[in-house]
N, C-alpha and C. Protein backbone atom coordinates (compact mmCIF):
# COMPACT_ATOMS: atom_id res chain seq x y z
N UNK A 1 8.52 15.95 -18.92
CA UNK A 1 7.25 16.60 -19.20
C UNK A 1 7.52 17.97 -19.83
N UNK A 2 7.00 18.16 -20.75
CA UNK A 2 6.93 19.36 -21.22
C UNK A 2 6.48 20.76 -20.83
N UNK A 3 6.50 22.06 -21.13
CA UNK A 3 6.24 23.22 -20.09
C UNK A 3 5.31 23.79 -21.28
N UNK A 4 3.99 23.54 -20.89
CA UNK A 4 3.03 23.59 -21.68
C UNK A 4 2.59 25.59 -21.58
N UNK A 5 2.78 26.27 -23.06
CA UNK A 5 2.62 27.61 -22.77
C UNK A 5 1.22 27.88 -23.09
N UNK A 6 0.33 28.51 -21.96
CA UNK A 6 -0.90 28.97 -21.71
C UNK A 6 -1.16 30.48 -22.01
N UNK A 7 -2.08 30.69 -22.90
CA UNK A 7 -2.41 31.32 -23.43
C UNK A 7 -3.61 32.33 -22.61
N UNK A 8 -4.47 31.46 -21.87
CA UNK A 8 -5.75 31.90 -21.29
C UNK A 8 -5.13 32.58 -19.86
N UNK A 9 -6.15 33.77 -19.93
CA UNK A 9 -5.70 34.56 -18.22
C UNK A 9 -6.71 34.46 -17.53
N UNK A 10 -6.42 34.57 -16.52
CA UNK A 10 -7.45 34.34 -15.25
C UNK A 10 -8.39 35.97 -15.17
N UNK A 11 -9.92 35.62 -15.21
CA UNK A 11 -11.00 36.65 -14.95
C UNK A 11 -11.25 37.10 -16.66
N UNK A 12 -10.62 36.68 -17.57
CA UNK A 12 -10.74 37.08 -19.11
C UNK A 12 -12.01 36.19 -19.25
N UNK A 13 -12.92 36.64 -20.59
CA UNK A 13 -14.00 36.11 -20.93
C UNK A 13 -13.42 35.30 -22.34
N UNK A 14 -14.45 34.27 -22.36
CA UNK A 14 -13.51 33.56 -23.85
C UNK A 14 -14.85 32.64 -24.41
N UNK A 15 -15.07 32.31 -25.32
CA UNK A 15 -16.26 31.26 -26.07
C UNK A 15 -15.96 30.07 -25.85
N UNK A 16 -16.72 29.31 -25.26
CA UNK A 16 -16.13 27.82 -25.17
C UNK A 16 -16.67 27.28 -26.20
N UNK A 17 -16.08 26.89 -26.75
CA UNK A 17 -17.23 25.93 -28.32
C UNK A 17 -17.51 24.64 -27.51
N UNK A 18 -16.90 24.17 -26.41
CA UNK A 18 -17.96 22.93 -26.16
C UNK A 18 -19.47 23.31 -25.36
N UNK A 19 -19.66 24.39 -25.20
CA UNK A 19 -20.64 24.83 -24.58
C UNK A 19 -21.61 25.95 -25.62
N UNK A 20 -20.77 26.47 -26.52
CA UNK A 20 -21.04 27.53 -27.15
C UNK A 20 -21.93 28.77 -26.24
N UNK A 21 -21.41 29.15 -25.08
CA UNK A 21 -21.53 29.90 -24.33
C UNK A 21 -20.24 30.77 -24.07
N UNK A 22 -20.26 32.03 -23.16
CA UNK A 22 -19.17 32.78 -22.99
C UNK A 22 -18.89 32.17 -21.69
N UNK A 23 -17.82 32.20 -21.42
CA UNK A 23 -17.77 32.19 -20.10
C UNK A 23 -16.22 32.57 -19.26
N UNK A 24 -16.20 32.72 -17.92
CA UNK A 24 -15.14 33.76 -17.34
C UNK A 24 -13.94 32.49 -16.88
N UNK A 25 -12.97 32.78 -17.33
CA UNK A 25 -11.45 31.85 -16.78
C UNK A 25 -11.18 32.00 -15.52
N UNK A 26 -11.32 30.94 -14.48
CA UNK A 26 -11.28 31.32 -12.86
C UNK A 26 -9.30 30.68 -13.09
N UNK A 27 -9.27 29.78 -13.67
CA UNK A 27 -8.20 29.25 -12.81
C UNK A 27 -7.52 27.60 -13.31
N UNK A 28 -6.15 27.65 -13.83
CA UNK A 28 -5.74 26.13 -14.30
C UNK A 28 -6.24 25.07 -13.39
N UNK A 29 -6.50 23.70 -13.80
CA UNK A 29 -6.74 23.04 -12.39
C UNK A 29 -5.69 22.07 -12.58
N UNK A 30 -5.13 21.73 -14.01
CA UNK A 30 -4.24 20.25 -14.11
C UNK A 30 -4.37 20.86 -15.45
N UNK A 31 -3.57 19.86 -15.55
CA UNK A 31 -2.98 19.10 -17.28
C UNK A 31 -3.24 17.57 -17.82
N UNK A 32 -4.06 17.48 -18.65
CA UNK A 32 -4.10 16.35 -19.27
C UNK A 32 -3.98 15.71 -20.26
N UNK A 33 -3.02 14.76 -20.53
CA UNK A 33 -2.59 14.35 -21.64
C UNK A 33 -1.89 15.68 -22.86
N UNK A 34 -1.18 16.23 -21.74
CA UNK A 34 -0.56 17.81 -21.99
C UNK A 34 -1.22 18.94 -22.58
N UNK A 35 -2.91 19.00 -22.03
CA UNK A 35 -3.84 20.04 -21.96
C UNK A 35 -3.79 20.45 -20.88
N UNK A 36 -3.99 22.28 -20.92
CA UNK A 36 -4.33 22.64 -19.82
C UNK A 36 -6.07 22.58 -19.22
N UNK A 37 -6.12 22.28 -18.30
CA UNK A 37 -7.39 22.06 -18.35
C UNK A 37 -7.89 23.25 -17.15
N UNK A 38 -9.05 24.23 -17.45
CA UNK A 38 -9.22 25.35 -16.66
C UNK A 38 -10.99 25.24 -16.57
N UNK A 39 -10.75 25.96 -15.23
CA UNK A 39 -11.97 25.93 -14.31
C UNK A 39 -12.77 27.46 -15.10
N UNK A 40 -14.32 27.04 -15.15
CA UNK A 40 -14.20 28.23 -15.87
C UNK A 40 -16.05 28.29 -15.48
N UNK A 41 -16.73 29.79 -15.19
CA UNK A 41 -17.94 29.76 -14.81
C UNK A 41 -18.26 30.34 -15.76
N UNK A 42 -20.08 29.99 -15.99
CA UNK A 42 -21.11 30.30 -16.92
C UNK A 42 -22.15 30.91 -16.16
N UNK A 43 -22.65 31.85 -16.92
CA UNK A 43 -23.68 32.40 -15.92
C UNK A 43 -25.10 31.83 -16.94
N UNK A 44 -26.23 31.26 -15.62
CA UNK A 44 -27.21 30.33 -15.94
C UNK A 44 -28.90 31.96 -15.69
N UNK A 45 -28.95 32.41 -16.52
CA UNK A 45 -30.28 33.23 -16.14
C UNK A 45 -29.63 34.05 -15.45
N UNK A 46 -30.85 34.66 -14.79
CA UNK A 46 -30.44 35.48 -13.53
C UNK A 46 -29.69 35.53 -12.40
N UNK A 47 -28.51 35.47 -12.29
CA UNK A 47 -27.13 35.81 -11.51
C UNK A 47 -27.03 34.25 -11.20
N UNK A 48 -27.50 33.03 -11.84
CA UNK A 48 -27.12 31.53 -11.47
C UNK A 48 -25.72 31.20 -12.32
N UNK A 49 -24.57 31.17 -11.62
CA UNK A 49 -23.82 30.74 -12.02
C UNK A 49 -22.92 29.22 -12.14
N UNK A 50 -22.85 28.97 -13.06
CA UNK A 50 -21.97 27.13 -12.99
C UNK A 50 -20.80 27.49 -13.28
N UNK A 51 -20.00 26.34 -12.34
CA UNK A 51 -18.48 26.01 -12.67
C UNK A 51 -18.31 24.66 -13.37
N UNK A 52 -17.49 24.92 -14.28
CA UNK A 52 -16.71 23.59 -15.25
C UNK A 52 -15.81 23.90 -14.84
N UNK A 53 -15.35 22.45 -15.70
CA UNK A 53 -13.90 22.08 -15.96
C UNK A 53 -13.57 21.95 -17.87
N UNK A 54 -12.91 22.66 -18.25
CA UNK A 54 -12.79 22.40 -19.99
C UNK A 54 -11.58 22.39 -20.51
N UNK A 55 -11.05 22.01 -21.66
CA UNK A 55 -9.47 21.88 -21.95
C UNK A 55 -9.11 24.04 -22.84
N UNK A 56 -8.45 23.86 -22.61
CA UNK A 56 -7.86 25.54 -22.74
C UNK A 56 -7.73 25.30 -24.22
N UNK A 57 -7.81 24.21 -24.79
CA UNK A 57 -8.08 24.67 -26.76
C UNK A 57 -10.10 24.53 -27.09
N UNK A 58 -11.00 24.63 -26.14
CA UNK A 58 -12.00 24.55 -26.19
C UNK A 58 -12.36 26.30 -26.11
N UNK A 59 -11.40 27.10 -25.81
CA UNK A 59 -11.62 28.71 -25.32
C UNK A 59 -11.23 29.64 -26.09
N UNK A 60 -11.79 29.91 -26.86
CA UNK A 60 -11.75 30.95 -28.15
C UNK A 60 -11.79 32.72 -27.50
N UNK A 61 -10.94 33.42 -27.85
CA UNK A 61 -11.05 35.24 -27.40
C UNK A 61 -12.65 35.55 -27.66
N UNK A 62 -13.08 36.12 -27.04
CA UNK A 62 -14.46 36.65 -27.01
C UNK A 62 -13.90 38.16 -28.02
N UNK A 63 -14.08 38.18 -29.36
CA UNK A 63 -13.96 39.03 -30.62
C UNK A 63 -15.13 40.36 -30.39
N UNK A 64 -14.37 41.46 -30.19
CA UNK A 64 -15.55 42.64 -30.59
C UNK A 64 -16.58 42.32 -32.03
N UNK A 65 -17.86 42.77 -31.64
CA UNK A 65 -18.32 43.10 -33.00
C UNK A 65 -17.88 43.76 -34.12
N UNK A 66 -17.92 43.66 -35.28
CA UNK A 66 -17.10 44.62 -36.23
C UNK A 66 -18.28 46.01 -36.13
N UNK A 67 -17.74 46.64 -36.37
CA UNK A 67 -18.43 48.65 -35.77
C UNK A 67 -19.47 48.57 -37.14
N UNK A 68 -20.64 48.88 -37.48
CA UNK A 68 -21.30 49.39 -38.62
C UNK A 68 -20.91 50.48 -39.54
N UNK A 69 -21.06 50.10 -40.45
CA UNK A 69 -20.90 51.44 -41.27
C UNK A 69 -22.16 52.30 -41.94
């Protein structure tokens, strides 16, 4: 098996494009089919939060805005 290098940190915010929501990296749960696959919460409205499960190439860096000129 291969030693799959992970990119995503735990409590970092990141874009999930399968959700196209932001959401916070709790934690690896497994590997599948040599994805990491990470537990990751969305906040639903007012302080309602959900937990998934999504593959760690679904999690894009949450990018500053570019500054105005």
């Amino acid at each position: 098996m291969k030693k799959v290098q992970i990119s995503i940190q735990h409590g970092a915010e990141y874009v999930c494009t399968k959700l196209g929501d932001v959401v916070t990296a709790i934690q690896q749960v497994a590997i599948v089919k040599g994805l990491p696959m990470w537990e990751v919460e969305r906040k639903i409205g007012s302080g309602i939060r959900k937990r998934l499960i999504v593959s760690a190439r679904t999690l894009l860096p949450v990018q500053p805005l570019p500054s105005a000129v």
